[in-house]
C-alpha atoms as a PDB file:
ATOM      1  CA  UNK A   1      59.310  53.693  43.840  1.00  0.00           C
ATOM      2  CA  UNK A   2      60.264  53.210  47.340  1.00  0.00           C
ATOM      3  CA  UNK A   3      63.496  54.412  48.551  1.00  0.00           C
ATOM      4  CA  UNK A   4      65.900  51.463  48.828  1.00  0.00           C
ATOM      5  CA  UNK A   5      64.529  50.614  45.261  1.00  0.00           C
ATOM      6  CA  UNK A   6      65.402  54.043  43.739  1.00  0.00           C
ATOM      7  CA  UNK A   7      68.768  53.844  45.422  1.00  0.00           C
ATOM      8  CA  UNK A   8      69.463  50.886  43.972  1.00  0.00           C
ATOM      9  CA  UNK A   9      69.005  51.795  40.079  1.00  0.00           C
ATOM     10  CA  UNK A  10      71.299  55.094  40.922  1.00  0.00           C
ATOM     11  CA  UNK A  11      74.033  52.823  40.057  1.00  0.00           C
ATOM     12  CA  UNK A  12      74.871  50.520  37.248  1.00  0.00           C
ATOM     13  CA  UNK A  13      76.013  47.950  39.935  1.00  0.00           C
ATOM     14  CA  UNK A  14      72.554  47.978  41.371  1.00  0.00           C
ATOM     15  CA  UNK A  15      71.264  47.528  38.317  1.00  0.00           C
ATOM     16  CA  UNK A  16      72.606  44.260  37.859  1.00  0.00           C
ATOM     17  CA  UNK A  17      71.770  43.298  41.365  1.00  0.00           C
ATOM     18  CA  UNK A  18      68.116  43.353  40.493  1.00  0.00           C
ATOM     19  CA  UNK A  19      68.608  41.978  36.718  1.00  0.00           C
ATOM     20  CA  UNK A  20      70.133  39.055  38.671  1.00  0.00           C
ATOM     21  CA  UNK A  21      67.642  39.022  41.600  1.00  0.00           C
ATOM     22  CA  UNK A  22      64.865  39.037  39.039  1.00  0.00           C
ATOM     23  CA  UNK A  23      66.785  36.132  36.576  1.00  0.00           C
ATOM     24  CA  UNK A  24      66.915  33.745  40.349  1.00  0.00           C
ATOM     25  CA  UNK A  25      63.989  34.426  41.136  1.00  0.00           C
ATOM     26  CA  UNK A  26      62.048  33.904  37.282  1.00  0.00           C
ATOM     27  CA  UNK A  27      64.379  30.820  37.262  1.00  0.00           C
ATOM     28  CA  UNK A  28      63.325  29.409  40.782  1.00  0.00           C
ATOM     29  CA  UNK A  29      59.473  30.531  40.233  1.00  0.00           C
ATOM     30  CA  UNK A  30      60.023  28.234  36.634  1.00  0.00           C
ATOM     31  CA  UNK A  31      61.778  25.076  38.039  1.00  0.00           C
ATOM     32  CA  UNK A  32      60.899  24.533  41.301  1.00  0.00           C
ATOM     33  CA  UNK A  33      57.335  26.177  42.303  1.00  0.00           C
ATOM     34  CA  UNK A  34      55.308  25.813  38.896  1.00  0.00           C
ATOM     35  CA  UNK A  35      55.773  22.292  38.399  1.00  0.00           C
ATOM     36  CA  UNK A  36      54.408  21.720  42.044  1.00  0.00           C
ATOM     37  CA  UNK A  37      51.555  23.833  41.552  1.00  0.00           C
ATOM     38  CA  UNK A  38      50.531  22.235  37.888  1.00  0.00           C
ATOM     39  CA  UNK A  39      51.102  19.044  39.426  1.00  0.00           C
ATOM     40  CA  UNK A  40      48.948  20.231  41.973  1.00  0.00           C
ATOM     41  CA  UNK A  41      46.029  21.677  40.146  1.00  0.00           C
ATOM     42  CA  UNK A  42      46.238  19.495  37.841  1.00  0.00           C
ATOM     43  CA  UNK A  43      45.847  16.281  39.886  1.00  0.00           C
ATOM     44  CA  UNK A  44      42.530  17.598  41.562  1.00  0.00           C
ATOM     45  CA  UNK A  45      40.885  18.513  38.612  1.00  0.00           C
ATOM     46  CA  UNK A  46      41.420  15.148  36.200  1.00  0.00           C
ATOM     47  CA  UNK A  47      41.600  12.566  39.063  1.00  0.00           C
ATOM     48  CA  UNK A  48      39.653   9.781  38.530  1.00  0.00           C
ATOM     49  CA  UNK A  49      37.862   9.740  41.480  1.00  0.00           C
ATOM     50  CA  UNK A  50      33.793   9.679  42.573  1.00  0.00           C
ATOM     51  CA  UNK A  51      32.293  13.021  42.713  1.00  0.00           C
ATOM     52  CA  UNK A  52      34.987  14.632  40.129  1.00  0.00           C
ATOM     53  CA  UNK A  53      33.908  16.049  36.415  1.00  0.00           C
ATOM     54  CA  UNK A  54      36.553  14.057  35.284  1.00  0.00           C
ATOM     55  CA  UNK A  55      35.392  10.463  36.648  1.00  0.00           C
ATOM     56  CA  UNK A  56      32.093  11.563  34.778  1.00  0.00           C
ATOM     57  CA  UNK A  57      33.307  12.441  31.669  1.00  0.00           C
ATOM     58  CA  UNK A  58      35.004   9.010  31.911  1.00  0.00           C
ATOM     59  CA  UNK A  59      32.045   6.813  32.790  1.00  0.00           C
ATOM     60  CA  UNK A  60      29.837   8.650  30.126  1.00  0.00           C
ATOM     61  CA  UNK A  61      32.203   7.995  27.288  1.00  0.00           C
ATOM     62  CA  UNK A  62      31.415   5.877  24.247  1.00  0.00           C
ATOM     63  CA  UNK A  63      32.353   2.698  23.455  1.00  0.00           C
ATOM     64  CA  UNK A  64      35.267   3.187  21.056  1.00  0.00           C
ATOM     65  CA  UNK A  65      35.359   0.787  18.595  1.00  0.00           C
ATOM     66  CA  UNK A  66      38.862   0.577  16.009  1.00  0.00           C
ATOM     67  CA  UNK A  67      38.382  -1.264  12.845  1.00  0.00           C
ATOM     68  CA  UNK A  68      41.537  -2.289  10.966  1.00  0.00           C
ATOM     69  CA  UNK A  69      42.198  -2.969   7.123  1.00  0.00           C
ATOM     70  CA  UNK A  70      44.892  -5.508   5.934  1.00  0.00           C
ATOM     71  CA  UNK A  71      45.593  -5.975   2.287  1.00  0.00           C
ATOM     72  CA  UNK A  72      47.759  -8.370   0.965  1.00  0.00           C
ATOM     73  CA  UNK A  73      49.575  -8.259  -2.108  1.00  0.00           C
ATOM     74  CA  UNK A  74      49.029 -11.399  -4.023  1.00  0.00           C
ATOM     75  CA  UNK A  75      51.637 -10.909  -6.655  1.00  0.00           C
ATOM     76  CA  UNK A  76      54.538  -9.514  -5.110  1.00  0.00           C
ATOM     77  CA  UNK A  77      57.350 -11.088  -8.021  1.00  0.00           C
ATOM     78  CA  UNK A  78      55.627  -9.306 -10.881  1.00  0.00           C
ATOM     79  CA  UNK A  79      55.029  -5.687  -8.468  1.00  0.00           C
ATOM     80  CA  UNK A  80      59.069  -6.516  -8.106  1.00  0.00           C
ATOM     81  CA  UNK A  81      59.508  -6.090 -12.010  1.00  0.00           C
ATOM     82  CA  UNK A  82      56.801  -2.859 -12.349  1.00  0.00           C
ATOM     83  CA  UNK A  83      53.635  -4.879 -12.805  1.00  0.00           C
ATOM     84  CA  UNK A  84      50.450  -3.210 -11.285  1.00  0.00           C
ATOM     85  CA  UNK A  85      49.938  -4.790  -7.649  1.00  0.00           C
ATOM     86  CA  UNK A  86      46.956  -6.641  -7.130  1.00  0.00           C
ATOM     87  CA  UNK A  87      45.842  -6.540  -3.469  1.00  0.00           C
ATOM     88  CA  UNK A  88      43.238  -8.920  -1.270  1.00  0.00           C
ATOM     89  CA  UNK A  89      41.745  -7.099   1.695  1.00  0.00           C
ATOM     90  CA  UNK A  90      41.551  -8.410   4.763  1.00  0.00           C
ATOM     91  CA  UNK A  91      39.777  -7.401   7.537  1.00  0.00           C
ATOM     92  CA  UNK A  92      38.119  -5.917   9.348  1.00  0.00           C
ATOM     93  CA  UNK A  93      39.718  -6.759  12.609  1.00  0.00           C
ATOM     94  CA  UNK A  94      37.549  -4.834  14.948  1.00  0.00           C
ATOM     95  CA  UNK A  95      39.153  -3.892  18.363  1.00  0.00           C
ATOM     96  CA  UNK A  96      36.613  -2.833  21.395  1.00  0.00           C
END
């Protein structure tokens, strides 16, 4: 270690001097410069624009189509008492 470093863990005060310049510096590293720099990378890479593996992954996608179910219960008095329930389906709605 260099010498200003090795002088500094001599004491228990110095000690805490670099437990508490390592704690700002962890905590300034974690709220101020990562965000940025995700933000960052992460804007370049899934930008929708010409030219980017993201914007061709997004034209080449398929069409995603959602189908939905509905049942109905037609006797909802008697399911009320403990009766069996007897359901109509309805559907499919399908969704493009």
């Amino acid at each position: 270690m260099g010498g200003k470093l090795k002088d500094l863990f001599k004491t228990p005060g110095g000690i805490g001097k670099f437990g508490l310049y390592t704690a700002v510096v962890g905590v300034a590293s974690g709220w101020f410069i990562f965000p940025y720099a995700l933000d960052y990378l992460l804007g370049k890479r899934l930008a929708l624009v010409e030219g980017t593996e993201a914007r061709d992954l997004w034209t080449k996608l398929p069409p995603l189509v959602t189908s939905i179910y509905l049942f109905n219960v037609t006797n909802p008095a008697e399911v009320q008492n403990g009766a069996k329930p007897i359901v109509e389906e309805i559907g499919p709605y399908c969704y493009l």
